[in-house]
C-alpha atoms as a PDB file:
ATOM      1  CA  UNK A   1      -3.352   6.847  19.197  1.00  0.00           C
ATOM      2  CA  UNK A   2      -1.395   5.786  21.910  1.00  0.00           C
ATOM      3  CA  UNK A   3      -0.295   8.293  25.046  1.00  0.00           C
ATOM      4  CA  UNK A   4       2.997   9.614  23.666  1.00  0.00           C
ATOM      5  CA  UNK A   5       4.379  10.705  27.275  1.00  0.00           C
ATOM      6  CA  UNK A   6       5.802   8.802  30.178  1.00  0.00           C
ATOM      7  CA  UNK A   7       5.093  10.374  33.742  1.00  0.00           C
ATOM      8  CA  UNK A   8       6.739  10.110  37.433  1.00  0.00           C
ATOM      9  CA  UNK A   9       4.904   7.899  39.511  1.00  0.00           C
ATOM     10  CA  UNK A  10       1.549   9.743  40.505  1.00  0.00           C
ATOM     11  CA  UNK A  11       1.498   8.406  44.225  1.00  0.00           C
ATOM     12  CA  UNK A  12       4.661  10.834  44.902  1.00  0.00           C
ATOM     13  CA  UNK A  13       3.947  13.970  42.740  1.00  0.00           C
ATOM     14  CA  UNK A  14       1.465  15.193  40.028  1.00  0.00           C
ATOM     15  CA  UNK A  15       1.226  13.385  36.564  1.00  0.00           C
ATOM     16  CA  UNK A  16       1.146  17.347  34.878  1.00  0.00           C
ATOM     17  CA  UNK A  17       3.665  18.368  37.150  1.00  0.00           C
ATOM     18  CA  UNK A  18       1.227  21.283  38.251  1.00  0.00           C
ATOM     19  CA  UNK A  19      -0.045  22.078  41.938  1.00  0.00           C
ATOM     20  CA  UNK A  20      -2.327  19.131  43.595  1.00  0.00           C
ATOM     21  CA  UNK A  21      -6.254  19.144  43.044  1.00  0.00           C
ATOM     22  CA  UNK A  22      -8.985  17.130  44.967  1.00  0.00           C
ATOM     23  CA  UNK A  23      -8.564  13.367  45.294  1.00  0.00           C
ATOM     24  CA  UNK A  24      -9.830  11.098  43.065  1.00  0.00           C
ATOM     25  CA  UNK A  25     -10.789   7.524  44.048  1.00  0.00           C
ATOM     26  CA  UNK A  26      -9.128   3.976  42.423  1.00  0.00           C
ATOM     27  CA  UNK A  27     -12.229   3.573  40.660  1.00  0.00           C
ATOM     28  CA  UNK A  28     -12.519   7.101  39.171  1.00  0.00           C
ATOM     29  CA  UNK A  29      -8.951   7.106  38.240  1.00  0.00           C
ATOM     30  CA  UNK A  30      -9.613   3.841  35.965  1.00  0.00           C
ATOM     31  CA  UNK A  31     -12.883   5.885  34.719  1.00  0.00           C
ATOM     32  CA  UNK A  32     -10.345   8.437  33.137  1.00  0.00           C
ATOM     33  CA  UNK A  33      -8.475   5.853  31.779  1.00  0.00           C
ATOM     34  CA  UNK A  34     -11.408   4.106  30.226  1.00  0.00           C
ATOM     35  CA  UNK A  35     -12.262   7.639  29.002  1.00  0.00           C
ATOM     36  CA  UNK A  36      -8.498   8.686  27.845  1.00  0.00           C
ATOM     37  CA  UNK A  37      -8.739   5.647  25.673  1.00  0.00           C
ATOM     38  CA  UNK A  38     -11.655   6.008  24.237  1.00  0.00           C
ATOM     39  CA  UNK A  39     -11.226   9.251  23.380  1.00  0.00           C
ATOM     40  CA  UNK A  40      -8.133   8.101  21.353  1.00  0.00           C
ATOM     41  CA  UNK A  41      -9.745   5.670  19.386  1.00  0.00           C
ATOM     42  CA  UNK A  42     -11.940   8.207  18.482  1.00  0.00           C
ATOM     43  CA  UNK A  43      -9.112  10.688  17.431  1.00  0.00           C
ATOM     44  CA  UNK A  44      -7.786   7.271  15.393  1.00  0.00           C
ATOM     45  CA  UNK A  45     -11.019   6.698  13.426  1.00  0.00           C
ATOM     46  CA  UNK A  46     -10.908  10.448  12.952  1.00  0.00           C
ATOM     47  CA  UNK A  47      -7.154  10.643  11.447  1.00  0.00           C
ATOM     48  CA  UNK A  48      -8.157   7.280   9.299  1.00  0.00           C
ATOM     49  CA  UNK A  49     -11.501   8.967   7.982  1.00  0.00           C
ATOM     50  CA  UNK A  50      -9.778  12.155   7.037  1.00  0.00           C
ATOM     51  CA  UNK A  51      -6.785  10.353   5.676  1.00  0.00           C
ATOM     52  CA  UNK A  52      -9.052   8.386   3.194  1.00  0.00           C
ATOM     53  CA  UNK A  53      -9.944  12.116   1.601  1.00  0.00           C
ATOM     54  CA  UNK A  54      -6.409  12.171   0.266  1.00  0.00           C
ATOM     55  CA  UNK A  55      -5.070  14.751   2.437  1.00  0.00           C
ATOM     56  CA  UNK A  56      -1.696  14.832   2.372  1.00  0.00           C
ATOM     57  CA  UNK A  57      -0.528  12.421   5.802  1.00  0.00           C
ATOM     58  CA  UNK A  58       2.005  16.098   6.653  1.00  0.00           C
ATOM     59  CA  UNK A  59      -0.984  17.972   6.629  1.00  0.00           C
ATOM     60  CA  UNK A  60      -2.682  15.730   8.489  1.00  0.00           C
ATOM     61  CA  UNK A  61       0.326  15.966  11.374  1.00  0.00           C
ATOM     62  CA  UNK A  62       0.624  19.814  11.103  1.00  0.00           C
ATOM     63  CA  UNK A  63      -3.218  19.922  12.302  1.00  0.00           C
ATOM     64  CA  UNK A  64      -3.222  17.591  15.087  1.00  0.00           C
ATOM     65  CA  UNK A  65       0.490  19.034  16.253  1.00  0.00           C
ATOM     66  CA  UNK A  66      -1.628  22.608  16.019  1.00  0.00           C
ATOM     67  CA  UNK A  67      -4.819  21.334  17.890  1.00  0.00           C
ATOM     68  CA  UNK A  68      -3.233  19.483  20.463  1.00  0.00           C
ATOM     69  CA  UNK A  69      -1.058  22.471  21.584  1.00  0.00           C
ATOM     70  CA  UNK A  70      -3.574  24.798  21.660  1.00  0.00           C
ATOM     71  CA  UNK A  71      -6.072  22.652  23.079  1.00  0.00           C
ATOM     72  CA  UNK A  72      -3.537  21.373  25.918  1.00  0.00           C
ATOM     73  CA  UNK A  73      -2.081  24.802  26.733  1.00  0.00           C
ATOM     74  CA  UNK A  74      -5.567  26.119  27.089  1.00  0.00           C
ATOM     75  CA  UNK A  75      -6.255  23.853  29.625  1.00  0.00           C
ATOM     76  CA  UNK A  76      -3.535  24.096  31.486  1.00  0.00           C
ATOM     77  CA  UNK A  77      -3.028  27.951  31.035  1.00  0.00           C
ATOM     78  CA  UNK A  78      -7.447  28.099  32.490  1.00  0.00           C
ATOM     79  CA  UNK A  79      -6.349  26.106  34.982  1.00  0.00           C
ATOM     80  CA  UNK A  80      -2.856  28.676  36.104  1.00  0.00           C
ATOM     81  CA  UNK A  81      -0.529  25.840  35.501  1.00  0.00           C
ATOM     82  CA  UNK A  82       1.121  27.013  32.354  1.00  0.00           C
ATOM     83  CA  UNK A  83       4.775  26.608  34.213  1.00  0.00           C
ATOM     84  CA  UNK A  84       3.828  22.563  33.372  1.00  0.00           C
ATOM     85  CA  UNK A  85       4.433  23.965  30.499  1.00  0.00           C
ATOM     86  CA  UNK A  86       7.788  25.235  29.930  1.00  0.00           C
ATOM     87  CA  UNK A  87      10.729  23.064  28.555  1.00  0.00           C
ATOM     88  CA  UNK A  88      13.594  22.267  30.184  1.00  0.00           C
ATOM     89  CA  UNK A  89      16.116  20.553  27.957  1.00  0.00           C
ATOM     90  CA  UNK A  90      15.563  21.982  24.510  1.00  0.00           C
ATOM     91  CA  UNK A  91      17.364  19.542  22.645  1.00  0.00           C
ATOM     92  CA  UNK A  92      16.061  16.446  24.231  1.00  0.00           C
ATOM     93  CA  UNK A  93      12.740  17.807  23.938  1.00  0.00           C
ATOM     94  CA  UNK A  94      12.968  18.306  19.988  1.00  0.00           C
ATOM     95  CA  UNK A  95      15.108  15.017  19.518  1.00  0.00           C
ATOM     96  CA  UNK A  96      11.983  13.524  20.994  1.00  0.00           C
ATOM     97  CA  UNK A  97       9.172  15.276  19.540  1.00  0.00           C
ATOM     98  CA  UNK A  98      11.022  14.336  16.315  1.00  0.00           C
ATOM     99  CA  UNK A  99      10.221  10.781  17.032  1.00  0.00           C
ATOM    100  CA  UNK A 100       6.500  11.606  18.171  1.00  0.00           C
ATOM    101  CA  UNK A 101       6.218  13.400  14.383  1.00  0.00           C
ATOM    102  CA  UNK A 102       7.671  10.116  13.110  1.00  0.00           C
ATOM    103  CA  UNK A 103       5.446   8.200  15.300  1.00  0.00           C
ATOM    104  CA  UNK A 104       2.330  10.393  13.901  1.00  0.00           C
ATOM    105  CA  UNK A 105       3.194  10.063  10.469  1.00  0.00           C
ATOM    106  CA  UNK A 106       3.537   6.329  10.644  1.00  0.00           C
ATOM    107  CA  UNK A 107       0.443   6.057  12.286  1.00  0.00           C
ATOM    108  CA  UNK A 108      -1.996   8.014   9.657  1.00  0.00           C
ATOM    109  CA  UNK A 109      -0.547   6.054   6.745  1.00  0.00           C
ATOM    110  CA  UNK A 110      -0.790   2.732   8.837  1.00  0.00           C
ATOM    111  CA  UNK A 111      -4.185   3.646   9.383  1.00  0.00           C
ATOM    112  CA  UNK A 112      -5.047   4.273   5.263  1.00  0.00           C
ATOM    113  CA  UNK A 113      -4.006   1.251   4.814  1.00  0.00           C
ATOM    114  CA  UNK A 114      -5.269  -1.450   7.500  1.00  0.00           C
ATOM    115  CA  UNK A 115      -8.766  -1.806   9.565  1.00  0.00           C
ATOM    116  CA  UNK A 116      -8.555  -0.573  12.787  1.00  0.00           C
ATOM    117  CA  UNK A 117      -8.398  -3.533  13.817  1.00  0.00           C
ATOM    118  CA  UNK A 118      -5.610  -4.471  12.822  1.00  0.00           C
ATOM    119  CA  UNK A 119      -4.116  -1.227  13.824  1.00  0.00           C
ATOM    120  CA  UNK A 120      -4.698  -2.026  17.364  1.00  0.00           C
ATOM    121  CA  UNK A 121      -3.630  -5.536  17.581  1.00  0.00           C
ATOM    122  CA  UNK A 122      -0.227  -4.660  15.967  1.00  0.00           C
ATOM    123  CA  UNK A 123       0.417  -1.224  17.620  1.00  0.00           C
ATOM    124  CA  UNK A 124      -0.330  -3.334  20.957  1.00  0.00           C
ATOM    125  CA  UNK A 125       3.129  -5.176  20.623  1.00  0.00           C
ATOM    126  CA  UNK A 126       4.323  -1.259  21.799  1.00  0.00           C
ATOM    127  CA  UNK A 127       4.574  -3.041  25.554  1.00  0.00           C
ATOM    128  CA  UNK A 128       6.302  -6.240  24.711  1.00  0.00           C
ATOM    129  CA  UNK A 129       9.279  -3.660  22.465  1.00  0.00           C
ATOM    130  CA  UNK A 130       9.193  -1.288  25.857  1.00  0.00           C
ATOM    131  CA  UNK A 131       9.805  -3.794  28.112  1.00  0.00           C
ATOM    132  CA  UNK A 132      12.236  -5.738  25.846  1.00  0.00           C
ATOM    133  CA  UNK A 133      14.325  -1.724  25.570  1.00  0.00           C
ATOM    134  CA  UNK A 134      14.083  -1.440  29.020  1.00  0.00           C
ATOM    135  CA  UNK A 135      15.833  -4.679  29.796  1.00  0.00           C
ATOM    136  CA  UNK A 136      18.890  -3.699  27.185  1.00  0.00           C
ATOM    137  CA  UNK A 137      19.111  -0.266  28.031  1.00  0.00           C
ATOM    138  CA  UNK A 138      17.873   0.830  31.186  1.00  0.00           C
ATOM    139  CA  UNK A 139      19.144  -2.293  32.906  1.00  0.00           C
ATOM    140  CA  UNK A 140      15.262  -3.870  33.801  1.00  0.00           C
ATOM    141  CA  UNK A 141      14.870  -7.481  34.537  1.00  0.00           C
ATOM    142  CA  UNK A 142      13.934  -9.452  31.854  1.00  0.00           C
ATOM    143  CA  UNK A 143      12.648 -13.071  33.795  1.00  0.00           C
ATOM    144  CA  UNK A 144      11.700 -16.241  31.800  1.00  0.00           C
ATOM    145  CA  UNK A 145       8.282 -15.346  31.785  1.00  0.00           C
ATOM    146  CA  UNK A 146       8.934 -12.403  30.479  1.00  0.00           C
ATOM    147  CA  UNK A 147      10.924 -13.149  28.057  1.00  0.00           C
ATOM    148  CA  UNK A 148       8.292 -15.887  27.121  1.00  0.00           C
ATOM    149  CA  UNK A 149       5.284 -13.506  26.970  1.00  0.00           C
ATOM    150  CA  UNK A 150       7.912 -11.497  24.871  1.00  0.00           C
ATOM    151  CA  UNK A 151       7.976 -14.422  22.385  1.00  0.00           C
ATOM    152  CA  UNK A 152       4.322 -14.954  22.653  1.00  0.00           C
ATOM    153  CA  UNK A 153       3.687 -11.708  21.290  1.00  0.00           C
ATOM    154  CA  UNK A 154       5.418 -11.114  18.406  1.00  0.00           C
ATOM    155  CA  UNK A 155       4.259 -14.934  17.343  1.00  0.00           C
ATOM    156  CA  UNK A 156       1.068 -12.948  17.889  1.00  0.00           C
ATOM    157  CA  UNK A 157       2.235 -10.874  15.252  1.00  0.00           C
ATOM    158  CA  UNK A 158       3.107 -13.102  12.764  1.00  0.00           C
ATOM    159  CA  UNK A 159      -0.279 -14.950  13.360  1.00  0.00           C
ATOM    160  CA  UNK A 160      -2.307 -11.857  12.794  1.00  0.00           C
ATOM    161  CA  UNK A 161      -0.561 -10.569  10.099  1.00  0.00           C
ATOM    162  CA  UNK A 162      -1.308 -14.200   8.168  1.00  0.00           C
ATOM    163  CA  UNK A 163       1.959 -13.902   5.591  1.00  0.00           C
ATOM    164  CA  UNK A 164       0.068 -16.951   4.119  1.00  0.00           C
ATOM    165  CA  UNK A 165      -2.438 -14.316   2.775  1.00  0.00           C
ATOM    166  CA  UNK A 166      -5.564 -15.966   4.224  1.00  0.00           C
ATOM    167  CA  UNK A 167      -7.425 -12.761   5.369  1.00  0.00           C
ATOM    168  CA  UNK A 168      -7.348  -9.183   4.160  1.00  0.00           C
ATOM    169  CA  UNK A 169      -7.503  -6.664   6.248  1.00  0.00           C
ATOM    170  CA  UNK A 170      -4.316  -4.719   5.391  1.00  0.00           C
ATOM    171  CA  UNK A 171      -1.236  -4.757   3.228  1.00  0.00           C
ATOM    172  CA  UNK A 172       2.608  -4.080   3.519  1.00  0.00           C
ATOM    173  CA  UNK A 173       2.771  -0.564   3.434  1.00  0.00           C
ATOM    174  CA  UNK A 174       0.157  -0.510   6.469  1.00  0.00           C
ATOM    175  CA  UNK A 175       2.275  -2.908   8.366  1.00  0.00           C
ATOM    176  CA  UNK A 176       5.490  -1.498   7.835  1.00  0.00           C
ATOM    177  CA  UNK A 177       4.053   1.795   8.752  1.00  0.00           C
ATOM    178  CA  UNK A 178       2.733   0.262  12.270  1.00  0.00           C
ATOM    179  CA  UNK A 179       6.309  -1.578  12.632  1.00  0.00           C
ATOM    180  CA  UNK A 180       7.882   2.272  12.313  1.00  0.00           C
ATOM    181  CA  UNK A 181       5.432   3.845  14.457  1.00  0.00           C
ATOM    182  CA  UNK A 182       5.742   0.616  17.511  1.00  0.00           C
ATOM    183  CA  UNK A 183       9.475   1.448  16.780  1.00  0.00           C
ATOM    184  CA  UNK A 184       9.133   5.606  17.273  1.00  0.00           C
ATOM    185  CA  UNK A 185       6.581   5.221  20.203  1.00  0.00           C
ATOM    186  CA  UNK A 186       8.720   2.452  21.937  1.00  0.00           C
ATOM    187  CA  UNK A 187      12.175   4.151  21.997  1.00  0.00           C
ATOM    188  CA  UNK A 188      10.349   7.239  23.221  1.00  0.00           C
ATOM    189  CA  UNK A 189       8.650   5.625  25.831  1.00  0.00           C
ATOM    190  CA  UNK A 190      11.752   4.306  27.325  1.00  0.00           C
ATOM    191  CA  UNK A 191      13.604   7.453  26.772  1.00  0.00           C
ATOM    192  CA  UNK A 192      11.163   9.703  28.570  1.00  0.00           C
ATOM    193  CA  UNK A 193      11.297   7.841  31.837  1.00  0.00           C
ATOM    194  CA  UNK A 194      14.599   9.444  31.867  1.00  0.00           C
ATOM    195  CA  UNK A 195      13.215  12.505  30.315  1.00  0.00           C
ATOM    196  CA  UNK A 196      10.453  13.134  32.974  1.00  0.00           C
ATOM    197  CA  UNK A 197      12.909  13.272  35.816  1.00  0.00           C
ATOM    198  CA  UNK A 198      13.528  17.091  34.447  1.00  0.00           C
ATOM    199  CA  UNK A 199      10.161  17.487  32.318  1.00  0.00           C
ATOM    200  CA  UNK A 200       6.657  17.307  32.966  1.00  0.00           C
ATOM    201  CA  UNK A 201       4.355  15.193  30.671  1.00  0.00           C
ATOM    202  CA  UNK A 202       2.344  18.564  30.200  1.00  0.00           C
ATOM    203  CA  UNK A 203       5.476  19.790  28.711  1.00  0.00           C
ATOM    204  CA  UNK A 204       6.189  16.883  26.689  1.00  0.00           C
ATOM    205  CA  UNK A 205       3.216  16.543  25.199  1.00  0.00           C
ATOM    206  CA  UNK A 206       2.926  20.328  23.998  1.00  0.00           C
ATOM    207  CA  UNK A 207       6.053  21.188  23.326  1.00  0.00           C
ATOM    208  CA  UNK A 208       5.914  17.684  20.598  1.00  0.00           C
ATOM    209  CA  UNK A 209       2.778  19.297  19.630  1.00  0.00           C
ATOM    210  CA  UNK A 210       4.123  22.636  18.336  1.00  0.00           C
ATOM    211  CA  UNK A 211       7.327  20.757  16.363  1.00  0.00           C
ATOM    212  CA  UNK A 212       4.491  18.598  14.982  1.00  0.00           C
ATOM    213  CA  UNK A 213       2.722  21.924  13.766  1.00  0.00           C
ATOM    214  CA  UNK A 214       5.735  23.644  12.618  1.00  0.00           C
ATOM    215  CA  UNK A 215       7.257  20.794  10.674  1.00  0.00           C
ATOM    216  CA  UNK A 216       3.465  19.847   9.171  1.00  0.00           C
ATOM    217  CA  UNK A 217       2.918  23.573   8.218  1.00  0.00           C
ATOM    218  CA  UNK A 218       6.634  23.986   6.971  1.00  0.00           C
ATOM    219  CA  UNK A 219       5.652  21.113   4.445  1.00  0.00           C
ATOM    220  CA  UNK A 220       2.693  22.672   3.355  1.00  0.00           C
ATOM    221  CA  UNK A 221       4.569  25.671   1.990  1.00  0.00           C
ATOM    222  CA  UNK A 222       5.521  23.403  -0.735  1.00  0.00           C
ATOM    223  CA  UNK A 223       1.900  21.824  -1.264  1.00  0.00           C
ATOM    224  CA  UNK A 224      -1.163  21.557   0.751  1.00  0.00           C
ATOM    225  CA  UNK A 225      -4.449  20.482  -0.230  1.00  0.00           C
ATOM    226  CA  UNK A 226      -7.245  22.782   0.418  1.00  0.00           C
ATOM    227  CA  UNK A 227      -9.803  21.971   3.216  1.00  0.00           C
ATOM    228  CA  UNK A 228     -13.559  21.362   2.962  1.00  0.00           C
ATOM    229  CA  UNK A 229     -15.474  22.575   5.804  1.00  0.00           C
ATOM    230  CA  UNK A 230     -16.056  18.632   6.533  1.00  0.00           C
ATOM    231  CA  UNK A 231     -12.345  18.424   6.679  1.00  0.00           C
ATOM    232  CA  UNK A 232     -12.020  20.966   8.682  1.00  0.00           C
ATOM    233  CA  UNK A 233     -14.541  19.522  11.021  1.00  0.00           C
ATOM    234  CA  UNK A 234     -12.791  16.191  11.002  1.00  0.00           C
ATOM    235  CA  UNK A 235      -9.161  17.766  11.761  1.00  0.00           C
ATOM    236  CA  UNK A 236     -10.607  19.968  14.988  1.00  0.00           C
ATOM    237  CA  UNK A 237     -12.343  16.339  15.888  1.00  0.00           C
ATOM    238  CA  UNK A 238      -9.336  14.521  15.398  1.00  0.00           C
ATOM    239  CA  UNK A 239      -6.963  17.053  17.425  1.00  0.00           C
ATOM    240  CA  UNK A 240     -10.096  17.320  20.162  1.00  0.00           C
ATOM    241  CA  UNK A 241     -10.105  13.777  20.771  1.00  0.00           C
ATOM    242  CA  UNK A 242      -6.457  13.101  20.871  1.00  0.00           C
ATOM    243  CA  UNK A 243      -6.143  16.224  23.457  1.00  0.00           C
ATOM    244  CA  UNK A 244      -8.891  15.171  25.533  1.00  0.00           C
ATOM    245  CA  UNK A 245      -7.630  11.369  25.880  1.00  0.00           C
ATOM    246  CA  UNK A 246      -4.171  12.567  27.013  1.00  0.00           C
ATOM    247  CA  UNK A 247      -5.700  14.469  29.393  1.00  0.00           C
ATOM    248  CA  UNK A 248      -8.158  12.160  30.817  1.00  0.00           C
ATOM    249  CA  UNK A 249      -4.501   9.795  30.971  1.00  0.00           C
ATOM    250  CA  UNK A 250      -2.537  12.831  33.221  1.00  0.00           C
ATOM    251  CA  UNK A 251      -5.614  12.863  35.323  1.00  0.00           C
ATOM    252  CA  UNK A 252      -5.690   8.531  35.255  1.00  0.00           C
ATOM    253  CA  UNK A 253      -1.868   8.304  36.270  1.00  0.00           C
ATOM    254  CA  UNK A 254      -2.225  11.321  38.911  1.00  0.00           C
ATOM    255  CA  UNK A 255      -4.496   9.287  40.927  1.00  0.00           C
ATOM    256  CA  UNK A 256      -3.544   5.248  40.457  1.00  0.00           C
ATOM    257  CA  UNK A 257      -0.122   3.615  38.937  1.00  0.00           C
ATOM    258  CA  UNK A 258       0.800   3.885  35.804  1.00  0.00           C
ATOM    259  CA  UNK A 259       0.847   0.052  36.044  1.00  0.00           C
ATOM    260  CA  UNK A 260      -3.163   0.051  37.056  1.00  0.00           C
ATOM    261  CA  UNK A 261      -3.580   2.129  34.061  1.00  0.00           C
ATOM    262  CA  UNK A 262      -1.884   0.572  31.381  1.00  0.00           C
ATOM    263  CA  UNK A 263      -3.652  -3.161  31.639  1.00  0.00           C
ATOM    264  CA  UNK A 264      -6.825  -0.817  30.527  1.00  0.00           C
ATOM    265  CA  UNK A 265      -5.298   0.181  27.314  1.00  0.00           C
ATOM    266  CA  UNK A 266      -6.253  -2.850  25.852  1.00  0.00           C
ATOM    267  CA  UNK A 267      -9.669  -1.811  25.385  1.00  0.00           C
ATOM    268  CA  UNK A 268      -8.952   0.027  22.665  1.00  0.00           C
ATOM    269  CA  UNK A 269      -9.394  -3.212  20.545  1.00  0.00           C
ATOM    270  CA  UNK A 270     -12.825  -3.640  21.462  1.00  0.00           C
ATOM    271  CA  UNK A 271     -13.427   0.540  20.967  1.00  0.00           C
ATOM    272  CA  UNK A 272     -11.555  -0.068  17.779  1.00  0.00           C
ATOM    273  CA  UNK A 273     -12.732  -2.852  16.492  1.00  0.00           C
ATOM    274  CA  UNK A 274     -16.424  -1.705  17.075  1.00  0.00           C
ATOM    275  CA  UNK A 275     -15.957   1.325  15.253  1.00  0.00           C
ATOM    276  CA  UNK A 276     -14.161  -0.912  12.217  1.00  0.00           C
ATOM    277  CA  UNK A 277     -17.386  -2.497  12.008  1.00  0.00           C
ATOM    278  CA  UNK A 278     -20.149   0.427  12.730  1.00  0.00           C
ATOM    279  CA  UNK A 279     -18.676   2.898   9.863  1.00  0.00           C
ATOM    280  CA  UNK A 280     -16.417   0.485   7.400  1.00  0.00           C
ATOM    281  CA  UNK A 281     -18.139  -3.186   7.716  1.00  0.00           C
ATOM    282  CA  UNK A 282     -15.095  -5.059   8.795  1.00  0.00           C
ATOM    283  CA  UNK A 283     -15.220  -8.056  10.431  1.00  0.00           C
ATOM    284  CA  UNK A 284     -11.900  -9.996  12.348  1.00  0.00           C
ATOM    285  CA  UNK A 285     -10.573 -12.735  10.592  1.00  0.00           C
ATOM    286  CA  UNK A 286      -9.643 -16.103  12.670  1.00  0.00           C
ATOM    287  CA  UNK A 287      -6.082 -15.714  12.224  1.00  0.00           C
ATOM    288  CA  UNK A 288      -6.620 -11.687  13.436  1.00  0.00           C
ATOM    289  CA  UNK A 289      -8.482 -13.272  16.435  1.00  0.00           C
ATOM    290  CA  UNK A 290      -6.064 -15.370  16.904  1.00  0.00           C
ATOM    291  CA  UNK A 291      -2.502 -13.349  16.560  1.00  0.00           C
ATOM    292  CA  UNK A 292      -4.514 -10.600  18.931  1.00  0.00           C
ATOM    293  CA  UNK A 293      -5.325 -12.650  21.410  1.00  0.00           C
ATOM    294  CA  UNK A 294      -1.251 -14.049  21.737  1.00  0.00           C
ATOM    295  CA  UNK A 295      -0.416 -10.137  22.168  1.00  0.00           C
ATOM    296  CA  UNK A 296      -2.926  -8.980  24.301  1.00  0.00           C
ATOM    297  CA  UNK A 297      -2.005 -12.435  26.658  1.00  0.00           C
ATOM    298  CA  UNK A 298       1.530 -11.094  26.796  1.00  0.00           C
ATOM    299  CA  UNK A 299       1.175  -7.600  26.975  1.00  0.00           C
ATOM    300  CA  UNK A 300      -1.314  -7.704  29.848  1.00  0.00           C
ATOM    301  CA  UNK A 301       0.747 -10.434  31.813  1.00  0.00           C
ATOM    302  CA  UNK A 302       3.489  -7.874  31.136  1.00  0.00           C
ATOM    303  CA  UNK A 303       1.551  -4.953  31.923  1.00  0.00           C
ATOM    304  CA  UNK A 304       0.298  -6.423  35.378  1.00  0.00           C
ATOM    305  CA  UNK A 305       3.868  -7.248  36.105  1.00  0.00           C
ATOM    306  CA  UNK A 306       4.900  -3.766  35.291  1.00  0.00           C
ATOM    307  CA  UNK A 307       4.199  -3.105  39.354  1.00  0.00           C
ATOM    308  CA  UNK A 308       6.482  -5.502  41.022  1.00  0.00           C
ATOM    309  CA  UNK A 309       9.258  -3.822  39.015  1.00  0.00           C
ATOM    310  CA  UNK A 310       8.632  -0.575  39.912  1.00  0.00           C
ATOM    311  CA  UNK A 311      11.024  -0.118  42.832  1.00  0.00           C
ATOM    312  CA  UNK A 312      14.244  -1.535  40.246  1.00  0.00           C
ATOM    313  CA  UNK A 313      13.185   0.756  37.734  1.00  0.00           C
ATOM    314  CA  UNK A 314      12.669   3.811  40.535  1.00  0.00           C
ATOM    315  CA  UNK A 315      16.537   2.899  41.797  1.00  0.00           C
ATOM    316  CA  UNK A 316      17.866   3.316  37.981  1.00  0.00           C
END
């Protein structure tokens, strides 16, 4: 699972929003990282081993909404930065964490439904849709070779999604799912770089947490399946994990660029794809090879690129 929060940039003022702590160095900084997205490929083989029990994919949500809040504002609170905390903008913070439930949703039935694989290479096209929405709506420059590795990626896409039906490691519904949750994640992404200039990513994160949990658990007064204690183990992994890499990300982006930070998300398809194999035998396909490699050329050249358009986006 991707980081579902956008922050300020950390040079200037604290990815939390909280008091500054000790320095950490370059290097360190990309250790968290490498840790944050670790630890999310680990909450993603959790959701996609618990979703494979049946569980309904609202129940699924309401947990990791509930887990994530409590685990974040426990951290936070132990730490006496619980002002992070606090919401600003009511409505623009449910309006978003609407699309973060959406986003959730679409990733645990995505995830029933393709290897992870798969998962990764397609939810990966998340930076090539950002950067496209930030050139029509936030007024970004969108150069030739931009616009090329744009191109690049979602022929990517195409490739590793083989329409011709010469691998298997997926179907429709899985796809579709992934194209909803790129489509949630990306228009919140470019949304909350106007919503962090009033909220903190700390605040973001929770307060998308608890509408998670409240919608999940509202659900489940009409039907909810009951939990075995190896459910129960996987849902507190799953919302562990998934708390843990977005905090090992606020500590990442406090201490290097967010545009230092994000060329390391791509490791999740080795993590991922690692995993696939280790627990459910799956092995890439050429044309998965293939498509992935096409996004993963665009979305780092975009990703490395991300820096020399920093002061245009700061002057928006």
């Amino acid at each position: 699972m991707e980081s579902n929060s956008s922050s300020p940039d950390p040079r200037t003022s604290s990815a939390s929003g909280g008091p500054a702590h000790a320095p950490v160095s370059h290097l360190g900084a990309i250790g968290f990282a490498l840790a944050g997205f670790t630890c999310w490929v680990f909450g993603d083989t959790s959701i996609k081993l618990v979703g494979q029990s049946g569980l309904p994919a609202y129940e699924i949500v309401a947990f990791l909404g509930l887990f994530m809040a409590l685990f974040l504002g426990a951290w936070f609170v132990l730490r006496g930065e619980a002002a992070v905390l606090r919401p600003h903008r009511l409505d623009r913070q449910l309006a978003r964490a609407c699309l973060d439930m959406g986003n959730n949703l679409s990733v645990v039935i995505a995830l029933r439904h393709l290897t992870l694989t798969l998962f990764y290479i397609l939810v990966f096209t998340a930076p090539i849709v950002i950067a496209l929405l930030s050139s029509l709506f936030l007024g970004e420059g969108l150069h030739w070779r931009k616009a090329l590795a744009i191109s690049a990626g979602f022929a990517g896409v195409l490739v590793a999604v083989d329409p011709w039906g010469h691998t298997n490691h997926g179907d429709w519904i899985g796809i579709l799912a992934c194209a909803v949750c790129v489509a949630c994640f990306s228009t919140n992404m470019v949304w909350s770089r106007v919503l962090t200039r009033t909220e903190t990513p700390a605040s973001l994160a929770f307060f998308s947490g608890i509408v998670t949990a409240v919608a999940g658990f509202a659900l489940m007064l009409f039907h909810a399946a009951p939990l075995s204690p190896r459910l129960t183990a996987g849902l507190f992994a799953m919302g562990l994990f998934c708390a843990a890499g977005t905090l090992f990300f606020y500590i990442a982006v406090k201490h290097t660029s967010a545009a230092n930070v994000s060329q390391y998300h791509y490791t999740q398809l080795v993590t991922g794809t690692l995993l696939s194999f280790l627990i459910w035998h799956d092995k890439p396909g050429l044309f998965v090879l293939l498509g992935g490699s096409l996004i993963l050329v665009s979305g780092l050249y975009i990703a490395l690129t991300a820096q020399d358009l920093a002061p245009l986006t700061e002057g928006n």
